[in-house]
PDB file of N, CA and C in Angstrom:
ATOM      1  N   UNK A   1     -12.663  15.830  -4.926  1.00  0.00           N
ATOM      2  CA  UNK A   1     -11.651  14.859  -4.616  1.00  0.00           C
ATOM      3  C   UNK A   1     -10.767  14.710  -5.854  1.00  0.00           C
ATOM      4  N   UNK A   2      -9.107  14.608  -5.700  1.00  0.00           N
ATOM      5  CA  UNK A   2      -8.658  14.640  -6.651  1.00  0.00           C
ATOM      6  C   UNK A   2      -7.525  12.994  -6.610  1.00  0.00           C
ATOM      7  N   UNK A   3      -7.321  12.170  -7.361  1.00  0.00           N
ATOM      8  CA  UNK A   3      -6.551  10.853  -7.451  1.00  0.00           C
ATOM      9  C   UNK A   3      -5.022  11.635  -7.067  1.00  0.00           C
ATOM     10  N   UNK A   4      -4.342  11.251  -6.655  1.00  0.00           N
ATOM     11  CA  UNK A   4      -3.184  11.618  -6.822  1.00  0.00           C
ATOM     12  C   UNK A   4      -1.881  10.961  -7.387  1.00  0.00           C
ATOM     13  N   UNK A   5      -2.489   9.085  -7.342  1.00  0.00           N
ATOM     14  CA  UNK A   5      -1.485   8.431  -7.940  1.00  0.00           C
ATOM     15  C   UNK A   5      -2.273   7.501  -8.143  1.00  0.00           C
ATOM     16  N   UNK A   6      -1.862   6.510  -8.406  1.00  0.00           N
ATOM     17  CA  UNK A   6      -2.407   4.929  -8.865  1.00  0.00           C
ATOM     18  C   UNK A   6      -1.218   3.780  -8.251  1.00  0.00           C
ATOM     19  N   UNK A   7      -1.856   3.166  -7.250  1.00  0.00           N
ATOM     20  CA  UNK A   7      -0.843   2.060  -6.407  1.00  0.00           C
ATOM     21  C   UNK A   7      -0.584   0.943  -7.371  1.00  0.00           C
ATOM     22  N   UNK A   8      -0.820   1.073  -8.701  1.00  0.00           N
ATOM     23  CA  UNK A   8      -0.475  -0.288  -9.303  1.00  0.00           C
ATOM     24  C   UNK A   8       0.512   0.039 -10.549  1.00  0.00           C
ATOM     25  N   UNK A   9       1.430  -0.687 -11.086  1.00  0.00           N
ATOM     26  CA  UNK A   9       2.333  -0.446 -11.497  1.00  0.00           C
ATOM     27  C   UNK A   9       2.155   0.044 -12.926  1.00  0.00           C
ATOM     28  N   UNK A  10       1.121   0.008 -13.428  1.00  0.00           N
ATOM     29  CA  UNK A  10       0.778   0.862 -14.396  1.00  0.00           C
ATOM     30  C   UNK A  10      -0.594   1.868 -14.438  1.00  0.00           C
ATOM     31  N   UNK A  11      -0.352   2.729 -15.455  1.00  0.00           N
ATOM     32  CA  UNK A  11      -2.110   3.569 -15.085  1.00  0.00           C
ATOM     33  C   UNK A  11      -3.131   2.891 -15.467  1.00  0.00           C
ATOM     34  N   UNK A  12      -4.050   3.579 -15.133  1.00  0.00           N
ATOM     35  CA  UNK A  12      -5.377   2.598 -15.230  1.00  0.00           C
ATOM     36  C   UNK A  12      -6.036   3.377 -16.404  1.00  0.00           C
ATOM     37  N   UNK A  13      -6.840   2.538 -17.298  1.00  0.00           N
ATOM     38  CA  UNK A  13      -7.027   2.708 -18.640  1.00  0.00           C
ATOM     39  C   UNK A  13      -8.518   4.046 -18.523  1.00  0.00           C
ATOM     40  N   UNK A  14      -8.811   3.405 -17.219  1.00  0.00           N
ATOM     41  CA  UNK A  14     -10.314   4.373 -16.564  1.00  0.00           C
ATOM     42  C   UNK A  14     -10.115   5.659 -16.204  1.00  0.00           C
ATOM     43  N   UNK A  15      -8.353   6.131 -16.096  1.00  0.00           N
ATOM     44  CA  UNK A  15      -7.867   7.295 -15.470  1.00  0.00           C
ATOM     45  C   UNK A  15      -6.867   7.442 -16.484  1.00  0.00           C
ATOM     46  N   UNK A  16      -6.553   7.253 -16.905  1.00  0.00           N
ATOM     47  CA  UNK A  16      -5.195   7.448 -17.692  1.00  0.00           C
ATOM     48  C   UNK A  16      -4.629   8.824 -17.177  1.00  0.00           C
ATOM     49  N   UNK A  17      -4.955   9.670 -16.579  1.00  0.00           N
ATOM     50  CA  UNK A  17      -4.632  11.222 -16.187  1.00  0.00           C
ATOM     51  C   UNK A  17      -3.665  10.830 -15.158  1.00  0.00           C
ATOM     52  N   UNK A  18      -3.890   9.616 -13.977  1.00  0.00           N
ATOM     53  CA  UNK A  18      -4.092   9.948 -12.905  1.00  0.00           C
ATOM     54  C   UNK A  18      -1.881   8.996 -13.407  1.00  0.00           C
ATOM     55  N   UNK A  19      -1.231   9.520 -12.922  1.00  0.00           N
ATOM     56  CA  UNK A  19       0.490   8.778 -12.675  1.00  0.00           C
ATOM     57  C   UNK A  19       0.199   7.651 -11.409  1.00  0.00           C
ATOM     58  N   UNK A  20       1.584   6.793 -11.673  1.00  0.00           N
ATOM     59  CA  UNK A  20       1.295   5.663 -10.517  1.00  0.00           C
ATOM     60  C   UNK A  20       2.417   6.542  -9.819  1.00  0.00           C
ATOM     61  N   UNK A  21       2.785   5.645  -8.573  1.00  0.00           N
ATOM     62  CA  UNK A  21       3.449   6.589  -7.292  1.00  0.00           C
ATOM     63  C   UNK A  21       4.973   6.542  -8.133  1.00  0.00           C
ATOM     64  N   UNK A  22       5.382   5.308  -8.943  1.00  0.00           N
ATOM     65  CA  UNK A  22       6.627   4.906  -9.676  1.00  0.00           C
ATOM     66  C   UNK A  22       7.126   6.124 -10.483  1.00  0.00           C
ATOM     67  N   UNK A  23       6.154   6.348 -10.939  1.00  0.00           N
ATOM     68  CA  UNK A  23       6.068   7.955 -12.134  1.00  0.00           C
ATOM     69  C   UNK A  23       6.446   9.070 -10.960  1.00  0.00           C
ATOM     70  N   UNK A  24       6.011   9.165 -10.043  1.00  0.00           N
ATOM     71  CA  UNK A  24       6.030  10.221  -9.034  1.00  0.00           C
ATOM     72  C   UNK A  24       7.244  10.083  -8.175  1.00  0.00           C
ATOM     73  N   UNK A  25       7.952   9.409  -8.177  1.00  0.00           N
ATOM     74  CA  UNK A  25       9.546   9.159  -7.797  1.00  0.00           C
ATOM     75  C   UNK A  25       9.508   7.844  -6.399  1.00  0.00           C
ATOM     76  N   UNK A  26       8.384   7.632  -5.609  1.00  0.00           N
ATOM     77  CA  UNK A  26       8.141   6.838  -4.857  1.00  0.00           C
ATOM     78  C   UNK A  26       8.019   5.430  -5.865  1.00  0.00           C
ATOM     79  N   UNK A  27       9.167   4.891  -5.493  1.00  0.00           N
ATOM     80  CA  UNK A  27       9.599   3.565  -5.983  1.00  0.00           C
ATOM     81  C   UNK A  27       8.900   2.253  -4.285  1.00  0.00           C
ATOM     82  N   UNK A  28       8.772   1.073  -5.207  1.00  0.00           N
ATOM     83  CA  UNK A  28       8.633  -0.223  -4.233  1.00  0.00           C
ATOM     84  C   UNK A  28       7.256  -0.165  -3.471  1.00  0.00           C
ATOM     85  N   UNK A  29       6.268   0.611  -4.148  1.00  0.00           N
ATOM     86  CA  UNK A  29       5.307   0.136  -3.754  1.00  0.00           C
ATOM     87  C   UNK A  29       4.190   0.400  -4.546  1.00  0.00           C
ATOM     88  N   UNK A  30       3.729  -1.113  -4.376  1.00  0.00           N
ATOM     89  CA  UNK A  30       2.966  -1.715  -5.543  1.00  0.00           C
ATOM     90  C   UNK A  30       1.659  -2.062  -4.948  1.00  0.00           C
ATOM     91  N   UNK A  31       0.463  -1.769  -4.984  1.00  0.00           N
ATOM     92  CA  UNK A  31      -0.806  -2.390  -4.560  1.00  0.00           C
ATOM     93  C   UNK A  31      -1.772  -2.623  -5.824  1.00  0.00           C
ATOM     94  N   UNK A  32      -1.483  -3.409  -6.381  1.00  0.00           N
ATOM     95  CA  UNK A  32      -2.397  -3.865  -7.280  1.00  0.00           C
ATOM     96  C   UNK A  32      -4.023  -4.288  -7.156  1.00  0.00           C
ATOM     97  N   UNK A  33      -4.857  -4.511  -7.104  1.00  0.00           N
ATOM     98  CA  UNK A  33      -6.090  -5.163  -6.531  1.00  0.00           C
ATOM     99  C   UNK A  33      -5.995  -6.903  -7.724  1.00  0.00           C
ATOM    100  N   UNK A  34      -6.187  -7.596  -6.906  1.00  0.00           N
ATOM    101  CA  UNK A  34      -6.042  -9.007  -7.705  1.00  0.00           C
ATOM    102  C   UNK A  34      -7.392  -9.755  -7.105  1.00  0.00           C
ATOM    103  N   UNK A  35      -8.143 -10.699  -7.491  1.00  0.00           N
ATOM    104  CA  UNK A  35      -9.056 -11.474  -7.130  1.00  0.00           C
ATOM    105  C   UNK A  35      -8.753 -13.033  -7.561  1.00  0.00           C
ATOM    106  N   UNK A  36      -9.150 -13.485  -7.049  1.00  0.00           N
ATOM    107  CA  UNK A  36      -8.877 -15.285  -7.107  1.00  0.00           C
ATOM    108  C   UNK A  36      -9.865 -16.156  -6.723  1.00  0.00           C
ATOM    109  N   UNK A  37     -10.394 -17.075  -7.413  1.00  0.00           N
ATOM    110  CA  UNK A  37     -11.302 -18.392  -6.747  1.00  0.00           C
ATOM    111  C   UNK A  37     -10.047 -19.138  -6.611  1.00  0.00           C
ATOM    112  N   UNK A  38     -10.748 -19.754  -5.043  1.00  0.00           N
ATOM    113  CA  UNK A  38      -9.915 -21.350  -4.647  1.00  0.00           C
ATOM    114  C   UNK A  38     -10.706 -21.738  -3.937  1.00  0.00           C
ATOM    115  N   UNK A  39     -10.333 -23.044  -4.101  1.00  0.00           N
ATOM    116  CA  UNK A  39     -11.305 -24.551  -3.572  1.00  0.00           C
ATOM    117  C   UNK A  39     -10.376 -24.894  -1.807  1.00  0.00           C
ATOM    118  N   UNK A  40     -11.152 -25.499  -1.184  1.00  0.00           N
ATOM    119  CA  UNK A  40     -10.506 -26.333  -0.173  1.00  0.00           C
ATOM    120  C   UNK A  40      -9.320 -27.176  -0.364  1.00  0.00           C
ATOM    121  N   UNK A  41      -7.981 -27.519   0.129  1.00  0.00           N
ATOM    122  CA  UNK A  41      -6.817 -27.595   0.082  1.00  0.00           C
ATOM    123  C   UNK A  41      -7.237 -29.267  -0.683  1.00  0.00           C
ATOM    124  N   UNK A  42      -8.377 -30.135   0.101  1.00  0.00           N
ATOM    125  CA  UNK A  42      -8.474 -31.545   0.036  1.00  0.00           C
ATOM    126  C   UNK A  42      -9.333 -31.562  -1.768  1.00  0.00           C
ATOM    127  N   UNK A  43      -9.944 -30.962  -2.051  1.00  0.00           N
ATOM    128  CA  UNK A  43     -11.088 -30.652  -2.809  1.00  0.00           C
ATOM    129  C   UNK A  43     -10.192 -31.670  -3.988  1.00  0.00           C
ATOM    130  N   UNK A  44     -10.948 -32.687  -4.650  1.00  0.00           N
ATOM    131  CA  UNK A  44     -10.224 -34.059  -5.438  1.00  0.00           C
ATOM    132  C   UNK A  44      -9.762 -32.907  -6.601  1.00  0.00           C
ATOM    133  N   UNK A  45      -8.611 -33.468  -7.128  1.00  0.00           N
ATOM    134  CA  UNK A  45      -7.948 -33.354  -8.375  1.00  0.00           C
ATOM    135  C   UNK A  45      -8.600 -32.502  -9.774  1.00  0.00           C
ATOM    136  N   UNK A  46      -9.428 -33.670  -9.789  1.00  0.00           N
ATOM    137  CA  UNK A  46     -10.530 -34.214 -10.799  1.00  0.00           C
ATOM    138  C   UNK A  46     -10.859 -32.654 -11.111  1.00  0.00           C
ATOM    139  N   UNK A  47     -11.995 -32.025  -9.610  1.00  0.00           N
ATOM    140  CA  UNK A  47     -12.865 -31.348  -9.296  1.00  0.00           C
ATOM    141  C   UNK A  47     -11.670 -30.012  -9.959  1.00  0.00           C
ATOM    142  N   UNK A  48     -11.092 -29.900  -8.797  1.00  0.00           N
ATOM    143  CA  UNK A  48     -10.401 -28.624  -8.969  1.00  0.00           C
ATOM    144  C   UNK A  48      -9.798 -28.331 -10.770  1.00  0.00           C
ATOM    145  N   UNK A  49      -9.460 -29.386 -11.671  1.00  0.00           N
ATOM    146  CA  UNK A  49      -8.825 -29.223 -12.769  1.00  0.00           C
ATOM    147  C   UNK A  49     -10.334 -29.209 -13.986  1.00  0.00           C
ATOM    148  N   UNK A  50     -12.056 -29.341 -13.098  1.00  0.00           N
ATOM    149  CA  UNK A  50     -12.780 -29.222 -13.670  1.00  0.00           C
ATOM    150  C   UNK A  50     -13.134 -27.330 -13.434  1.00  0.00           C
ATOM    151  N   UNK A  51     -12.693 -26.968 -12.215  1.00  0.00           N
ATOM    152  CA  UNK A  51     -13.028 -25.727 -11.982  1.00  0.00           C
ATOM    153  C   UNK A  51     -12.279 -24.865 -12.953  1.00  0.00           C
ATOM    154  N   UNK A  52     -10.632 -25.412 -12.752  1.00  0.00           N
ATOM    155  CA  UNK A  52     -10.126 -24.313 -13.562  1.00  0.00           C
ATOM    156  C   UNK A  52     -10.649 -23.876 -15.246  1.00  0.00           C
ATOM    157  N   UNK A  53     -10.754 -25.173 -15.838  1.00  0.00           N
ATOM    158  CA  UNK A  53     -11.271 -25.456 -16.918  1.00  0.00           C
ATOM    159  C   UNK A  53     -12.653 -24.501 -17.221  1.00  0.00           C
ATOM    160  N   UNK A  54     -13.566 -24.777 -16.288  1.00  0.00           N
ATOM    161  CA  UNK A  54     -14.517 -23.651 -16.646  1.00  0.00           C
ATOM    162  C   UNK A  54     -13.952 -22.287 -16.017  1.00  0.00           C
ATOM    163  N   UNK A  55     -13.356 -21.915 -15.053  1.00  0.00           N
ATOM    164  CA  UNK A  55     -12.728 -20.749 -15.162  1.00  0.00           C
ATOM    165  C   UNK A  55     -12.126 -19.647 -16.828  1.00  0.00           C
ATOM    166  N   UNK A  56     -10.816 -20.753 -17.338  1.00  0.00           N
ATOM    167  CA  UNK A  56     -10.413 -20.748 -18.398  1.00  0.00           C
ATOM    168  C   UNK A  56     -11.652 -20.321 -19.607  1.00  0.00           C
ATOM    169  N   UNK A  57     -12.449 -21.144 -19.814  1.00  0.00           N
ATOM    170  CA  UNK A  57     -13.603 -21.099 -20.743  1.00  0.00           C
ATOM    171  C   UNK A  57     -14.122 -20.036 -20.389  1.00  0.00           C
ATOM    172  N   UNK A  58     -15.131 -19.554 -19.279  1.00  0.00           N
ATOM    173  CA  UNK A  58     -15.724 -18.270 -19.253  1.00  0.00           C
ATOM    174  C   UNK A  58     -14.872 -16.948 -19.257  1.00  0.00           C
ATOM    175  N   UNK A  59     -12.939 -17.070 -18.915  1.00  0.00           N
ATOM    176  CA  UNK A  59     -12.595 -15.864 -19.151  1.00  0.00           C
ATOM    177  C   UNK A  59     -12.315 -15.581 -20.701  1.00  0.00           C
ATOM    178  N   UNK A  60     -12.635 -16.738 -21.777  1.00  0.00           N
ATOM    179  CA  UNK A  60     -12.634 -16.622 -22.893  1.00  0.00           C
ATOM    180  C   UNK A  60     -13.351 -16.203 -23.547  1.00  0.00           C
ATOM    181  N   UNK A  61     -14.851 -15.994 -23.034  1.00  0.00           N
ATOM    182  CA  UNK A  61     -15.989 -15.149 -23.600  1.00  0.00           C
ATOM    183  C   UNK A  61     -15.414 -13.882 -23.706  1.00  0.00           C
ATOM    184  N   UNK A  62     -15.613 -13.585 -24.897  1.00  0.00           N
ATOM    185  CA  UNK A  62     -15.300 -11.626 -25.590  1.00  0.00           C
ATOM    186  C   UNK A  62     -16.019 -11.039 -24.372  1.00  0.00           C
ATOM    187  N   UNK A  63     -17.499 -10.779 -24.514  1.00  0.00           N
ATOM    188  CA  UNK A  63     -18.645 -10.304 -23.649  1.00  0.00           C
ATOM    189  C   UNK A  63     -17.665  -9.880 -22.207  1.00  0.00           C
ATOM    190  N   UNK A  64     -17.644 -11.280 -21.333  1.00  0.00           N
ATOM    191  CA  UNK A  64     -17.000 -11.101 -20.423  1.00  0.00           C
ATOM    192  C   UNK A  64     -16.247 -10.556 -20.043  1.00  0.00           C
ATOM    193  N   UNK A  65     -14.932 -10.717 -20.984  1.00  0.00           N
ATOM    194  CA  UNK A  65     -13.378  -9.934 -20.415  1.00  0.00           C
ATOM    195  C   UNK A  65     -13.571  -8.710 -21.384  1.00  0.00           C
ATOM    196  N   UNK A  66     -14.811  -7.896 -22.105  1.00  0.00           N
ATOM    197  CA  UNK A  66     -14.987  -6.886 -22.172  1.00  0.00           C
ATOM    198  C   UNK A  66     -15.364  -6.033 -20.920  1.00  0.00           C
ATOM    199  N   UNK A  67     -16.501  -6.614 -20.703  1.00  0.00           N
ATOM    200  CA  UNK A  67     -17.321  -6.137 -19.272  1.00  0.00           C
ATOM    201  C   UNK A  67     -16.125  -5.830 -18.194  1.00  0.00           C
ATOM    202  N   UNK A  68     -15.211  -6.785 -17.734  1.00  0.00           N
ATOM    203  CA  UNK A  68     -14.449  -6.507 -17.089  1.00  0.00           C
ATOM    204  C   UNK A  68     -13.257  -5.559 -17.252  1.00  0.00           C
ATOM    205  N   UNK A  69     -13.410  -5.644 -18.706  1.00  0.00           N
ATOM    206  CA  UNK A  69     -12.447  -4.079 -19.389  1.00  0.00           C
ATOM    207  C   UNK A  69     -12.661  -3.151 -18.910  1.00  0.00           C
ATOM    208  N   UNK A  70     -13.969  -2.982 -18.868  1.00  0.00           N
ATOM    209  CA  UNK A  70     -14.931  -1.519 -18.424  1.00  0.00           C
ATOM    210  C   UNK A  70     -14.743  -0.850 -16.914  1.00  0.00           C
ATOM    211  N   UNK A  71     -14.486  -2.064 -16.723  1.00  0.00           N
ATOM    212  CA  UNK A  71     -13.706  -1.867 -15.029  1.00  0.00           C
ATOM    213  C   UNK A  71     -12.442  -1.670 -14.488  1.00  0.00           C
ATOM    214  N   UNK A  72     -11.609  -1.971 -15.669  1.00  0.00           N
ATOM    215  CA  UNK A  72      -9.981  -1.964 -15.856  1.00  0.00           C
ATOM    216  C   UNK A  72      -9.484  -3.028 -14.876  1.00  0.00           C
ATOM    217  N   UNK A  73     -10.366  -4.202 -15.184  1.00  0.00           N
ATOM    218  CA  UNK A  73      -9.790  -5.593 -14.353  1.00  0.00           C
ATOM    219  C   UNK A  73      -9.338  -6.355 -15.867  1.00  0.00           C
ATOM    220  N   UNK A  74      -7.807  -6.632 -15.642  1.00  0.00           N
ATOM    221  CA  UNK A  74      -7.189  -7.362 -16.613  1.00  0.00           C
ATOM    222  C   UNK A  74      -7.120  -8.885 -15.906  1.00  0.00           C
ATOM    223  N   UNK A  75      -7.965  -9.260 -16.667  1.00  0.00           N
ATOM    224  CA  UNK A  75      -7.768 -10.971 -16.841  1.00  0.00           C
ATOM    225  C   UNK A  75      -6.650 -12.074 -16.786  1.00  0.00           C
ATOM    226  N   UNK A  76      -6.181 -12.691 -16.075  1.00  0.00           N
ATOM    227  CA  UNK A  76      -4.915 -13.353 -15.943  1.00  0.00           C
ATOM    228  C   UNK A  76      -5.262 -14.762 -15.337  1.00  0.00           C
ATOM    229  N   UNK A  77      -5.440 -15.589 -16.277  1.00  0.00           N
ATOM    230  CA  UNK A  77      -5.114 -17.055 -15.523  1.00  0.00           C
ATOM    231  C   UNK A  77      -3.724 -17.622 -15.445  1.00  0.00           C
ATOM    232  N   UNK A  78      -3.416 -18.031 -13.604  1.00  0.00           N
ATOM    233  CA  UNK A  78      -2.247 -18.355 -14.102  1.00  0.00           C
ATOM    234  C   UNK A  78      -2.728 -20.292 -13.705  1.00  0.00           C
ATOM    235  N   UNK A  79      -1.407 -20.676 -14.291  1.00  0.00           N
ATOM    236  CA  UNK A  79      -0.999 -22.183 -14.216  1.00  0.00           C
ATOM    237  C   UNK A  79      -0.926 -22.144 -12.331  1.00  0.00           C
ATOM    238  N   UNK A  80      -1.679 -23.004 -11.836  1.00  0.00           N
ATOM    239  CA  UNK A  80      -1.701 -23.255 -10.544  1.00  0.00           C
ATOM    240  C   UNK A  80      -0.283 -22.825  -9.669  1.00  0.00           C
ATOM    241  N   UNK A  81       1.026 -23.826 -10.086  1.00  0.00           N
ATOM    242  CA  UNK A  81       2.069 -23.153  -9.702  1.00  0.00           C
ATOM    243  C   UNK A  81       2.697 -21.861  -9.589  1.00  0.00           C
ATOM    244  N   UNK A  82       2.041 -21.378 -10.783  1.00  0.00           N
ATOM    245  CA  UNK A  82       2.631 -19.404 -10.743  1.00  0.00           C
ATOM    246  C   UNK A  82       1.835 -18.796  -9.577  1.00  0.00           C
ATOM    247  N   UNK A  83       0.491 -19.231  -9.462  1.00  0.00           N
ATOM    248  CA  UNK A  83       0.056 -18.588  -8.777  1.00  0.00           C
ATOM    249  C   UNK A  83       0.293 -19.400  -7.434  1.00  0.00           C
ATOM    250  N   UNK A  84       0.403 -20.027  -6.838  1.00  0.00           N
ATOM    251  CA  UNK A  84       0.828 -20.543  -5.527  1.00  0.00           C
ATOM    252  C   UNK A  84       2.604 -19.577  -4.974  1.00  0.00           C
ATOM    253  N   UNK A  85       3.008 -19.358  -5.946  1.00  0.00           N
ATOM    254  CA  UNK A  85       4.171 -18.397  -6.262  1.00  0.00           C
ATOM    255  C   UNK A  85       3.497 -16.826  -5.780  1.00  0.00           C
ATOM    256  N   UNK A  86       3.215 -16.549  -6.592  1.00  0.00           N
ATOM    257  CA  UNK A  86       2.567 -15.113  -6.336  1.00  0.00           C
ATOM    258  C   UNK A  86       2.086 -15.166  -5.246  1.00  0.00           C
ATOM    259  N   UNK A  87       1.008 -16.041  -4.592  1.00  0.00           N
ATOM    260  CA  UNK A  87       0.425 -15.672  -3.472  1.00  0.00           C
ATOM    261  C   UNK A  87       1.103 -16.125  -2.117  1.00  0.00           C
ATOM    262  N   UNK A  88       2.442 -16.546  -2.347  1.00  0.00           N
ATOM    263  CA  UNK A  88       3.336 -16.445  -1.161  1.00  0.00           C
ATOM    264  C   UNK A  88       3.828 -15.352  -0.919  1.00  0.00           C
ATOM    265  N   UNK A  89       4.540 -14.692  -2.169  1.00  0.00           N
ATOM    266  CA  UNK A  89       5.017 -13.615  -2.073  1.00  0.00           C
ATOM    267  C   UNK A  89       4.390 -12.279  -1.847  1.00  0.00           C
ATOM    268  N   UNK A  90       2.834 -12.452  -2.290  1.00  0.00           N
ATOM    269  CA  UNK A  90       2.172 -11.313  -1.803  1.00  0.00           C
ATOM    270  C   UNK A  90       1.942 -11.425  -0.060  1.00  0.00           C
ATOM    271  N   UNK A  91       1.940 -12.711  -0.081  1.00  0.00           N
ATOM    272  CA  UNK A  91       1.362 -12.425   1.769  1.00  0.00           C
ATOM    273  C   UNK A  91       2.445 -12.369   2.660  1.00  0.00           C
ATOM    274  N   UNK A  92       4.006 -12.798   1.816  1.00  0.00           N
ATOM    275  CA  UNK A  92       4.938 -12.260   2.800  1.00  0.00           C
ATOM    276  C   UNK A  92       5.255 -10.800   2.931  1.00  0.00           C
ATOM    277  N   UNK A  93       5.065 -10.161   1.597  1.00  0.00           N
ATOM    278  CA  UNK A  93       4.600  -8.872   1.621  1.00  0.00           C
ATOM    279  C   UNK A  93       4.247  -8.100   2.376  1.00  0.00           C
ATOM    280  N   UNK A  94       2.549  -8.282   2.491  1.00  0.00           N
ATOM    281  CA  UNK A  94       2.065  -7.691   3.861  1.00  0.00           C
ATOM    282  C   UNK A  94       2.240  -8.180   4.897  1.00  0.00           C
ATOM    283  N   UNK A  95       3.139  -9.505   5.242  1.00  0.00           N
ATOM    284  CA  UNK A  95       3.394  -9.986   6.641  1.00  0.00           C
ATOM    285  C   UNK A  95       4.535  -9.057   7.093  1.00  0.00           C
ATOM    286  N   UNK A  96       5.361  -8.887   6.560  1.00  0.00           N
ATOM    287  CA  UNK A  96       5.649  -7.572   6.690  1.00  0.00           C
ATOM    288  C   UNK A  96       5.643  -6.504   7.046  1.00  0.00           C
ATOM    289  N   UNK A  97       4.903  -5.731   6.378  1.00  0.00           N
ATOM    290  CA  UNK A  97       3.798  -4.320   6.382  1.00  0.00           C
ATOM    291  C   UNK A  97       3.349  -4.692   7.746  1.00  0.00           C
ATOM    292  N   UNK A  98       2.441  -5.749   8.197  1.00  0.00           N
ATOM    293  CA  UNK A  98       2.315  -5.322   9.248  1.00  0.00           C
ATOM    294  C   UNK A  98       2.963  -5.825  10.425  1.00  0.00           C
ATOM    295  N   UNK A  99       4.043  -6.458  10.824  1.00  0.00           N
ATOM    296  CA  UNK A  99       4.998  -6.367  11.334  1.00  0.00           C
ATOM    297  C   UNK A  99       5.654  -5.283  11.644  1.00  0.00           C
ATOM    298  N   UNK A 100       5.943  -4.371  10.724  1.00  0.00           N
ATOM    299  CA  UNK A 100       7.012  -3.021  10.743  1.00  0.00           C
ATOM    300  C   UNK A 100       6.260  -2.062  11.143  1.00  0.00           C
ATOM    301  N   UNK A 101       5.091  -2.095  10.591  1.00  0.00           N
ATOM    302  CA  UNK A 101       3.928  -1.903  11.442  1.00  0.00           C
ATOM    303  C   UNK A 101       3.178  -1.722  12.270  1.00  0.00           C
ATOM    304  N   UNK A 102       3.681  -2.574  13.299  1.00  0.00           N
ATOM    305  CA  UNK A 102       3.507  -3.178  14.661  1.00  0.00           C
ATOM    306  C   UNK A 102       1.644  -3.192  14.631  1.00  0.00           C
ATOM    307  N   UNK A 103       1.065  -3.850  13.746  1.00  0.00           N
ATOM    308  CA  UNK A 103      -0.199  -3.476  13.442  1.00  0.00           C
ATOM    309  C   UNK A 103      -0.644  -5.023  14.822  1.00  0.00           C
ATOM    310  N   UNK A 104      -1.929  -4.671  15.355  1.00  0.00           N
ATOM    311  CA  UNK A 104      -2.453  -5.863  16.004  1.00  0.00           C
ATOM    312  C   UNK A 104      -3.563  -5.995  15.875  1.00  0.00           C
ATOM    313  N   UNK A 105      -4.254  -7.147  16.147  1.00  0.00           N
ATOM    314  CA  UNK A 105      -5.840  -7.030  15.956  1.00  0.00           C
ATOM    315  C   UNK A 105      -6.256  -6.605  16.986  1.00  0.00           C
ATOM    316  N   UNK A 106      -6.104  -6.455  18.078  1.00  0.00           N
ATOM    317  CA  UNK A 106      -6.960  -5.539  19.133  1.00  0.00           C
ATOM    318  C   UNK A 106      -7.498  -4.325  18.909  1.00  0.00           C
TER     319      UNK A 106
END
């Protein structure tokens, strides 16, 4: 099996061989892999600004955001608002995709 590109907008530190599709002349498409904890919409203030907080703290362990080096997962906390940002725009994204798509769950 051979990689042929990398869907994320830069190479990956685990492949460095492998070009993203951008390098390869296929522009505007971007699939990054991203992960996220979130709480229930109601979940108190308090709670949620205690979660992020230990979020924050454990991605500050060396150990940790080494380990996750090893995997070529780059670490990014954002400020609640950026990311309520981002994750509109990613899901209008694929609302999209599968729209044009004509994708259905059946």
């Amino acid at each position: 099996m051979t990689a042929l590109a990398m869907t994320s907008p830069k190479r990956s530190p685990l492949a460095p061989e492998v070009p993203t599709l951008n390098e390869q002349g296929i522009f505007n498409v971007e699939v990054p892999s991203w992960y996220t904890l979130m709480a229930p919409a109601k979940t108190p203030r308090d709670a949620a600004e205690r979660l992020r907080a230990e979020v924050r703290r454990v991605v500050a362990i060396g150990e940790f955001r080494d380990s996750l080096a090893r995997q070529a997962i780059d670490v990014q906390v954002m400020p609640q608002a950026e990311f309520t940002t981002f994750l509109k725009a990613d899901t209008a994204k694929y609302a999209a995709v599968v729209k044009k798509s004509k994708i259905t769950a059946e």
